[in-house]
N, C-alpha and C. Protein backbone atom coordinates (compact mmCIF):
# COMPACT_ATOMS: atom_id res chain seq x y z
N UNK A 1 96.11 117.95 105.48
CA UNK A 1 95.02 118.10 106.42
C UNK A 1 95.21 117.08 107.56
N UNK A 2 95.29 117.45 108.95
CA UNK A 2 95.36 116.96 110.01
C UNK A 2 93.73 115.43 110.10
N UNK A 3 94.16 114.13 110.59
CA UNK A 3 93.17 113.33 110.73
C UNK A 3 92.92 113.75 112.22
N UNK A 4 91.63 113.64 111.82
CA UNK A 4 90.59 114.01 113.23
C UNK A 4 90.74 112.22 114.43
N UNK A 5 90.85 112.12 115.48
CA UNK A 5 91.36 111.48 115.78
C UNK A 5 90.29 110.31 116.32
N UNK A 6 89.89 109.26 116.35
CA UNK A 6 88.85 108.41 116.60
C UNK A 6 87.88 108.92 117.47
N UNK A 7 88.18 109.32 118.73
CA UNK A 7 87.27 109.62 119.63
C UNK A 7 86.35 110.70 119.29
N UNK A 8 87.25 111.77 118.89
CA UNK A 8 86.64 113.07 118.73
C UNK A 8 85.49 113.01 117.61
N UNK A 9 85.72 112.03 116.28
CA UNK A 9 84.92 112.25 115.55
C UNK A 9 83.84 111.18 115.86
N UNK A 10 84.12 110.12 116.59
CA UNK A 10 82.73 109.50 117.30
C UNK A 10 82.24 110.54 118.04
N UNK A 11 82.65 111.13 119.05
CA UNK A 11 81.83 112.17 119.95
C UNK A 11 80.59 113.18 118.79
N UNK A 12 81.37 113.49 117.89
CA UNK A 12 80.99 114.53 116.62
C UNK A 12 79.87 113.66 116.35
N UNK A 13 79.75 112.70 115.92
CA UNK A 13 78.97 111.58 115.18
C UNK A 13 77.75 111.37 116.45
N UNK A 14 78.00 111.17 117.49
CA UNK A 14 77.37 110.65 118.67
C UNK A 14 76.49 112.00 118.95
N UNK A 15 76.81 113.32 118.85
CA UNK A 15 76.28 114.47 118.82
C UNK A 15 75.15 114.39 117.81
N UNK A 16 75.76 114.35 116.82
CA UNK A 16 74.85 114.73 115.53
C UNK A 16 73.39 113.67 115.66
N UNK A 17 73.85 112.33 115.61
CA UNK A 17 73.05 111.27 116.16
C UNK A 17 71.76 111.71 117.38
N UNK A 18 72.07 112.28 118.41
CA UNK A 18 70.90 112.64 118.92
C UNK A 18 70.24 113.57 118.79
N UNK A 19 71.03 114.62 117.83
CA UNK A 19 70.22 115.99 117.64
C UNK A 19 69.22 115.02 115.99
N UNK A 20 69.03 113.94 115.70
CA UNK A 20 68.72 113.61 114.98
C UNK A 20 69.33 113.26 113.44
N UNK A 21 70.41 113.19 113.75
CA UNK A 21 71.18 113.07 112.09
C UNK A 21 71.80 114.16 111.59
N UNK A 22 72.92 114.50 110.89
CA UNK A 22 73.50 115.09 110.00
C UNK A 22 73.39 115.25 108.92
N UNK A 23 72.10 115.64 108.63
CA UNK A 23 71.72 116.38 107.23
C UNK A 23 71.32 114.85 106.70
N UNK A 24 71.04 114.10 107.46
CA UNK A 24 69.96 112.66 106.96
C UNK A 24 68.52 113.13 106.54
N UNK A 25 67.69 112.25 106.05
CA UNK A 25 66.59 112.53 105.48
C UNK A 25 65.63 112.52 107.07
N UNK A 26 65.98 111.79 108.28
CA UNK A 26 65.06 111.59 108.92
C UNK A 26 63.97 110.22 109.11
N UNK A 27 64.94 109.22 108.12
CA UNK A 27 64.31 108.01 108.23
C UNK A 27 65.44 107.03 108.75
N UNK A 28 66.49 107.72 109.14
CA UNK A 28 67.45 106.97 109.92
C UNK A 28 67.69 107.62 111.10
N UNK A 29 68.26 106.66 112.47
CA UNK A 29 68.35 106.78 113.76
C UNK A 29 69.91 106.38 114.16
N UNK A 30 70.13 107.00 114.96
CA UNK A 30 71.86 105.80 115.46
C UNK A 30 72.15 106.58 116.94
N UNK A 31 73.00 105.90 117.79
CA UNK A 31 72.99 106.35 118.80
C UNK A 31 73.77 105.06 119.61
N UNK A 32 74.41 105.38 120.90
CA UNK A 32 75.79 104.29 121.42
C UNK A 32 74.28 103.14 122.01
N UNK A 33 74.92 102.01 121.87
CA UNK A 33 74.05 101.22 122.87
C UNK A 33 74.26 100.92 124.34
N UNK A 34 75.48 101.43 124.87
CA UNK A 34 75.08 101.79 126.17
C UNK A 34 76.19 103.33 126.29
N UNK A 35 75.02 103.94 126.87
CA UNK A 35 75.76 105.48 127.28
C UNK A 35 77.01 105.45 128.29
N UNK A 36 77.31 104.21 128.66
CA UNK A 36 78.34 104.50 129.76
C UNK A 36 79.62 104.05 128.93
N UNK A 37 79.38 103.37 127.84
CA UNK A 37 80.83 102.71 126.99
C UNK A 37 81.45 104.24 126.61
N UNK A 38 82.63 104.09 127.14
CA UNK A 38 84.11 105.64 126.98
C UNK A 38 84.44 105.24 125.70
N UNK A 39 84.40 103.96 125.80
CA UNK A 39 85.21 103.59 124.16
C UNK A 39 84.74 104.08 122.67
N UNK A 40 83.10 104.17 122.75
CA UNK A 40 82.11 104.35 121.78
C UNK A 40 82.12 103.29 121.02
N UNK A 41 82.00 101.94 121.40
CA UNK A 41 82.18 101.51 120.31
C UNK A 41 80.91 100.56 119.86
N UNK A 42 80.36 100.27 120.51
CA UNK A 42 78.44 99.60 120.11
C UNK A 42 77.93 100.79 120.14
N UNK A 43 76.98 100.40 118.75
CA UNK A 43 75.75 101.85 118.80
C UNK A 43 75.10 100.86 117.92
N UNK A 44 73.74 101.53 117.90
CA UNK A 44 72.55 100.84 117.66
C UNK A 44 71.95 101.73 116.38
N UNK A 45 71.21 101.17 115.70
CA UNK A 45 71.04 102.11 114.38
C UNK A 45 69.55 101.45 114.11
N UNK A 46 68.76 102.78 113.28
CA UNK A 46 67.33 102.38 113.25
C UNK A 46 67.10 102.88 111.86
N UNK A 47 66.75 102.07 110.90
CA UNK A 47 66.18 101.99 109.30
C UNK A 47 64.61 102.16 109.16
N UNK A 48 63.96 103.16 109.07
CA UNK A 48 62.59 103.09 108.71
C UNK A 48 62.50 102.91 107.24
N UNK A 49 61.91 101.56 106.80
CA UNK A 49 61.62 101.40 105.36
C UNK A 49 61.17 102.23 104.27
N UNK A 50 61.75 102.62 103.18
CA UNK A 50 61.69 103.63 102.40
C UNK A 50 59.68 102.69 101.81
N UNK A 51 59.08 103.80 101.34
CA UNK A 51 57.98 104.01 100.81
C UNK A 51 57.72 103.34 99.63
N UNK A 52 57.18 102.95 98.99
CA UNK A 52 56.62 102.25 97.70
C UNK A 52 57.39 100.79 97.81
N UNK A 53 57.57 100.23 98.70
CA UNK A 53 58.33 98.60 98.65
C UNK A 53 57.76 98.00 99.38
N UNK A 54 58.37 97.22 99.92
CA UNK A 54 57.84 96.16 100.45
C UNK A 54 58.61 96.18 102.27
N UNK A 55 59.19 97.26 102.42
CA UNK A 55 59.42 97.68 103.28
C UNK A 55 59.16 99.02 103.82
N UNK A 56 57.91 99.55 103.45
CA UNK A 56 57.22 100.43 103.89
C UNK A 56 56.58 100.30 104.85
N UNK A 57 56.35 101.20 105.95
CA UNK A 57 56.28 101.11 107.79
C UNK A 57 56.58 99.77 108.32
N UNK A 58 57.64 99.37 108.07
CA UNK A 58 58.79 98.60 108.78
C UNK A 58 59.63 99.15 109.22
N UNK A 59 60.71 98.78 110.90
CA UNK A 59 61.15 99.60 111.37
C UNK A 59 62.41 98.30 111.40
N UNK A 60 63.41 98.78 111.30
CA UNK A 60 64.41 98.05 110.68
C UNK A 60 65.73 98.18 112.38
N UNK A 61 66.44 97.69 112.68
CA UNK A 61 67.49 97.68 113.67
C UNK A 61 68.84 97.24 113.16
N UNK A 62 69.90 98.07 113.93
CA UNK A 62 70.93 97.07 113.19
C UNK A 62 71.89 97.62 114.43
N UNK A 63 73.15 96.69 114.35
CA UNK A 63 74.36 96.66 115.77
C UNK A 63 75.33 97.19 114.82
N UNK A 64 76.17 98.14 115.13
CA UNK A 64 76.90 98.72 114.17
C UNK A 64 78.40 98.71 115.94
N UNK A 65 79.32 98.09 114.84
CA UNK A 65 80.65 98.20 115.98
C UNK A 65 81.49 98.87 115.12
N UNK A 66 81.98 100.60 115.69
CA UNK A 66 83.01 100.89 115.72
C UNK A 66 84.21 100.34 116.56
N UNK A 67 85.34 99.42 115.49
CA UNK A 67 86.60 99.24 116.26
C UNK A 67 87.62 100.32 116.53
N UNK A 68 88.94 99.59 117.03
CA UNK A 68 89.81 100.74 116.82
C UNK A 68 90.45 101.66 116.00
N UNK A 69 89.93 100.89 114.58
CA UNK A 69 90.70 101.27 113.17
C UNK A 69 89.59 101.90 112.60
N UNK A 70 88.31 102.03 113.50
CA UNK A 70 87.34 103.12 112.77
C UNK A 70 87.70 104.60 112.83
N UNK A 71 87.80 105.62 111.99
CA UNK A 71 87.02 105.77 110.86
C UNK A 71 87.92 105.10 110.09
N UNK A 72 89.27 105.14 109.29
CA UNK A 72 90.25 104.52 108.99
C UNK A 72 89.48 102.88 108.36
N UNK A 73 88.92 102.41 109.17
CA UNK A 73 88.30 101.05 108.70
C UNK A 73 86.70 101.35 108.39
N UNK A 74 85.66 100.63 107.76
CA UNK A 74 83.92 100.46 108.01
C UNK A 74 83.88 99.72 109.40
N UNK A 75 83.27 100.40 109.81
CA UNK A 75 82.35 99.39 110.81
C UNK A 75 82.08 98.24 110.72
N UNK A 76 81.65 97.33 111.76
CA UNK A 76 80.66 96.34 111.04
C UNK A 76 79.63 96.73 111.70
N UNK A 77 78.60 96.05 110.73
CA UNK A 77 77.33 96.57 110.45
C UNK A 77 77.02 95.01 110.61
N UNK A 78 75.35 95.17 111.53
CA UNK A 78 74.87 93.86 111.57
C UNK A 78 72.84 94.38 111.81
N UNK A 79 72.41 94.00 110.69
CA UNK A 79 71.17 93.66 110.97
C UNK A 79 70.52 92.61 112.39
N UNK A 80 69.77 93.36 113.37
CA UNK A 80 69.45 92.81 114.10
C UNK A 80 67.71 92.51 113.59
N UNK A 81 67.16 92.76 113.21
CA UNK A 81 65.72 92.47 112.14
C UNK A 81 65.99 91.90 111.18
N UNK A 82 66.03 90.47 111.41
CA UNK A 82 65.82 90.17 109.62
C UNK A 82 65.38 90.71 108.33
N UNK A 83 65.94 90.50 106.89
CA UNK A 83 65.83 91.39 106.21
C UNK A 83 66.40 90.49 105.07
N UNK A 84 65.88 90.40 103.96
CA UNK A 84 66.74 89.84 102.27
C UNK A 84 66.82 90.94 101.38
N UNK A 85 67.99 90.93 101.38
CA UNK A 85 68.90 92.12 100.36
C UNK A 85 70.26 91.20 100.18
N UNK A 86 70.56 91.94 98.88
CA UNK A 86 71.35 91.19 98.23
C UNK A 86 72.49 91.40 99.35
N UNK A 87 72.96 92.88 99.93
CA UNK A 87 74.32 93.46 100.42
C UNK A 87 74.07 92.31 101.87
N UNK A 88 73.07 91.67 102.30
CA UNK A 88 72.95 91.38 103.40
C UNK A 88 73.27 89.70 103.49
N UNK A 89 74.23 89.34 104.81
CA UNK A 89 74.55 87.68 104.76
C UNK A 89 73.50 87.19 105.24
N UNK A 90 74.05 85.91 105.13
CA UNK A 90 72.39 85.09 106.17
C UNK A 90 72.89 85.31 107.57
N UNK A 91 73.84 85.99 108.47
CA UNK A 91 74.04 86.50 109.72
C UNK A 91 73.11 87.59 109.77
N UNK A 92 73.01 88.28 108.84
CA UNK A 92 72.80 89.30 109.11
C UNK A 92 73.56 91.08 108.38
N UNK A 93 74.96 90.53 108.33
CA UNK A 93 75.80 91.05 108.41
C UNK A 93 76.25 91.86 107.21
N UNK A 94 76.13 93.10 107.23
CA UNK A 94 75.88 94.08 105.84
C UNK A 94 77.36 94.27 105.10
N UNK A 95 76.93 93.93 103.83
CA UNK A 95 78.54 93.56 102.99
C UNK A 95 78.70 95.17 102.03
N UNK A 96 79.51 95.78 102.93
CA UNK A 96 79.50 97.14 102.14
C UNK A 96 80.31 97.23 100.81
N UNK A 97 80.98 95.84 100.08
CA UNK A 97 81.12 95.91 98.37
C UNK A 97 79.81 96.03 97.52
N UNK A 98 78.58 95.71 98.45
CA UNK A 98 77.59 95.53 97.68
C UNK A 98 76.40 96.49 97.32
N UNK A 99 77.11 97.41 98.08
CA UNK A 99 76.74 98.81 98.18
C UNK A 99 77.12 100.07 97.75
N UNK A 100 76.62 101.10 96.32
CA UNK A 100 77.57 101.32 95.24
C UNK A 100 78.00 102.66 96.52
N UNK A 101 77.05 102.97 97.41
CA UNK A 101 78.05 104.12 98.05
C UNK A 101 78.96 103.76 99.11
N UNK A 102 79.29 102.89 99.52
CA UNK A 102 79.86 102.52 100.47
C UNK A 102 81.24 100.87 99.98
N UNK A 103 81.01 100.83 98.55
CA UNK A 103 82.14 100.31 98.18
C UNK A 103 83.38 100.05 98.19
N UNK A 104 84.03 101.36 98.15
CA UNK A 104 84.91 102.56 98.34
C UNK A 104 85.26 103.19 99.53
N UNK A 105 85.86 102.65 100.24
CA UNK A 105 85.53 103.00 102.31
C UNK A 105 86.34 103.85 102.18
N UNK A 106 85.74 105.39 102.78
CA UNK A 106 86.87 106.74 102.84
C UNK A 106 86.38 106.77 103.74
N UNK A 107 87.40 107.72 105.16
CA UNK A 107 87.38 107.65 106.70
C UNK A 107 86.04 109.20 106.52
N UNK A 108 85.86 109.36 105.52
CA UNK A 108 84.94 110.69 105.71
C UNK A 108 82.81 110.05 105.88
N UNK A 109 83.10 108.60 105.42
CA UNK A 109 81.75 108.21 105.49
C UNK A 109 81.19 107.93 106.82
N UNK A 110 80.23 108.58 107.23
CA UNK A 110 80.05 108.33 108.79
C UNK A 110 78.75 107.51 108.60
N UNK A 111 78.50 106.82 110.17
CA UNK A 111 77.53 105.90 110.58
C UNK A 111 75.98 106.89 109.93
N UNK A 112 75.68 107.56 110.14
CA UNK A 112 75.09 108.39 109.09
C UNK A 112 74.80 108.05 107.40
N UNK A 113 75.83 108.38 106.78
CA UNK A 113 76.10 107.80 105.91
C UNK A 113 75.62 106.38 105.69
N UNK A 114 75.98 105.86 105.97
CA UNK A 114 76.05 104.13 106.18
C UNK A 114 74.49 104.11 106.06
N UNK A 115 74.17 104.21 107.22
CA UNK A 115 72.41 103.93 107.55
C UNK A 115 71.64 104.53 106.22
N UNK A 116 72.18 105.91 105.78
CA UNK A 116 71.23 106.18 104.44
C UNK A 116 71.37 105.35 103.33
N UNK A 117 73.01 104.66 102.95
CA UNK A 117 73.11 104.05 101.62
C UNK A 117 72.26 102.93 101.80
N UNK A 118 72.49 102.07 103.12
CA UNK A 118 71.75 101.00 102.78
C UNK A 118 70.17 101.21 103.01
N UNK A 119 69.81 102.41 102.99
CA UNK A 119 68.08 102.88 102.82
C UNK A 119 67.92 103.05 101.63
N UNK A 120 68.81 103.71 100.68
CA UNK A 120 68.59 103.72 99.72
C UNK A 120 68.96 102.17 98.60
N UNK A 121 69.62 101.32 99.23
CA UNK A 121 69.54 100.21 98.49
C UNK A 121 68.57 99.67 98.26
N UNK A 122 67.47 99.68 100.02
CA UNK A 122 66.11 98.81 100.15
C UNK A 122 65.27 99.69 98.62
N UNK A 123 65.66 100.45 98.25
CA UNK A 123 64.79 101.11 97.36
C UNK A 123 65.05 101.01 96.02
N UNK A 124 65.70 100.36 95.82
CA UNK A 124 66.01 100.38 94.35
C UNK A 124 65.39 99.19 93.70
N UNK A 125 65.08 99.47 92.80
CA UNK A 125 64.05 98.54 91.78
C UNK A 125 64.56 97.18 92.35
N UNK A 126 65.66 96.39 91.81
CA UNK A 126 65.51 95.42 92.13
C UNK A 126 65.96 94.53 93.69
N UNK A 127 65.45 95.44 94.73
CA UNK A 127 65.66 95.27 96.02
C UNK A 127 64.07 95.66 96.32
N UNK A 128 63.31 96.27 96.14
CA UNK A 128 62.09 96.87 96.86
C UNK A 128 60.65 96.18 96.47
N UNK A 129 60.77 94.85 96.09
CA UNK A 129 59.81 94.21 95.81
C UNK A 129 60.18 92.42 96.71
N UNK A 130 61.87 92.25 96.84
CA UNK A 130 62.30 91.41 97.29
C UNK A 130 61.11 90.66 98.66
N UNK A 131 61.04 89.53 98.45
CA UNK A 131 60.24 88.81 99.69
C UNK A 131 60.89 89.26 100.70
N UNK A 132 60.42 88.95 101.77
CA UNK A 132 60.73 89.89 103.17
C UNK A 132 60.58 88.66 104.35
N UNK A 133 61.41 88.23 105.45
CA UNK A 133 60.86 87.85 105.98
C UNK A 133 59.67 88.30 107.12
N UNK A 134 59.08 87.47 108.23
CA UNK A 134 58.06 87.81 108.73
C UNK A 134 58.45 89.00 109.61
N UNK A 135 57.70 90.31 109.21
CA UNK A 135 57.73 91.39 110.26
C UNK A 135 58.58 90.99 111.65
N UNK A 136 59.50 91.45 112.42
CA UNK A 136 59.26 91.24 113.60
C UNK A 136 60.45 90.26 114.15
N UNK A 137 61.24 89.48 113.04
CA UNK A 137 61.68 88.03 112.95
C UNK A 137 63.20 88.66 113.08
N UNK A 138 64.02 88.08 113.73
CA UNK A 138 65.74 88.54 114.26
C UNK A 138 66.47 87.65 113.79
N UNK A 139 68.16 88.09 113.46
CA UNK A 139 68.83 86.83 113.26
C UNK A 139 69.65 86.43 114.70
């Protein structure tokens, strides 16, 4: 099978992203952070806190950089809202070993992807009670 080639499947990704997600639940957002970058490579990503935690109607941000070795490589992923989770550094900076779907980096997981596993991390028993810092607070 032919690899789809960086640009094209950011464009694909960048599509799906404003028509609202690719078969996401609808509590995740993503999209370039500036429309004029050719490169695609800053985009901005939006986490609405899953329900019964302690991050329920919290609206979550994060800086996600596709490099050149993306899809091929993860992204990095950076919480711009503070946030305590285990997958998360004190930068900010989202550690995808710590994340059972995103462990395993295959060039098929898209920014999509990404934004749901770590929604579904905030939700798991022993993440969704975790202290929080103050609403509102950035690293």
């Amino acid at each position: 099978m032919a690899k789809v080639p960086r640009n094209f499947r950011l464009m694909d990704e960048l599509e799906k992203g404003e028509k609202g997600g690719d078969g996401g639940d609808g509590f995740c957002s993503y999209g370039l952070a500036d429309g004029e970058d050719l490169t695609m490579t800053n985009w901005n990503g939006t986490i609405l806190g899953p329900p019964h935690s302690v991050h329920e109607n919290r609206i979550y941000s994060l800086s996600i950089e596709c490099t050149d070795a993306y899809p091929d490589t993860p992204p990095n992923v950076k919480f711009v809202s503070k946030i305590n989770l285990p997958a998360v550094g004190p930068d900010g900076q989202v550690n995808f070993s710590k994340i059972a779907q995103l462990a395993q980096w295959r060039r098929e997981i898209t920014i999509q992807d990404i934004l749901v596993a770590i929604r579904r991390s905030m939700a798991e028993p022993n993440n969704k009670k975790l202290p929080q810092p103050a609403e509102g607070t950035e690293y």
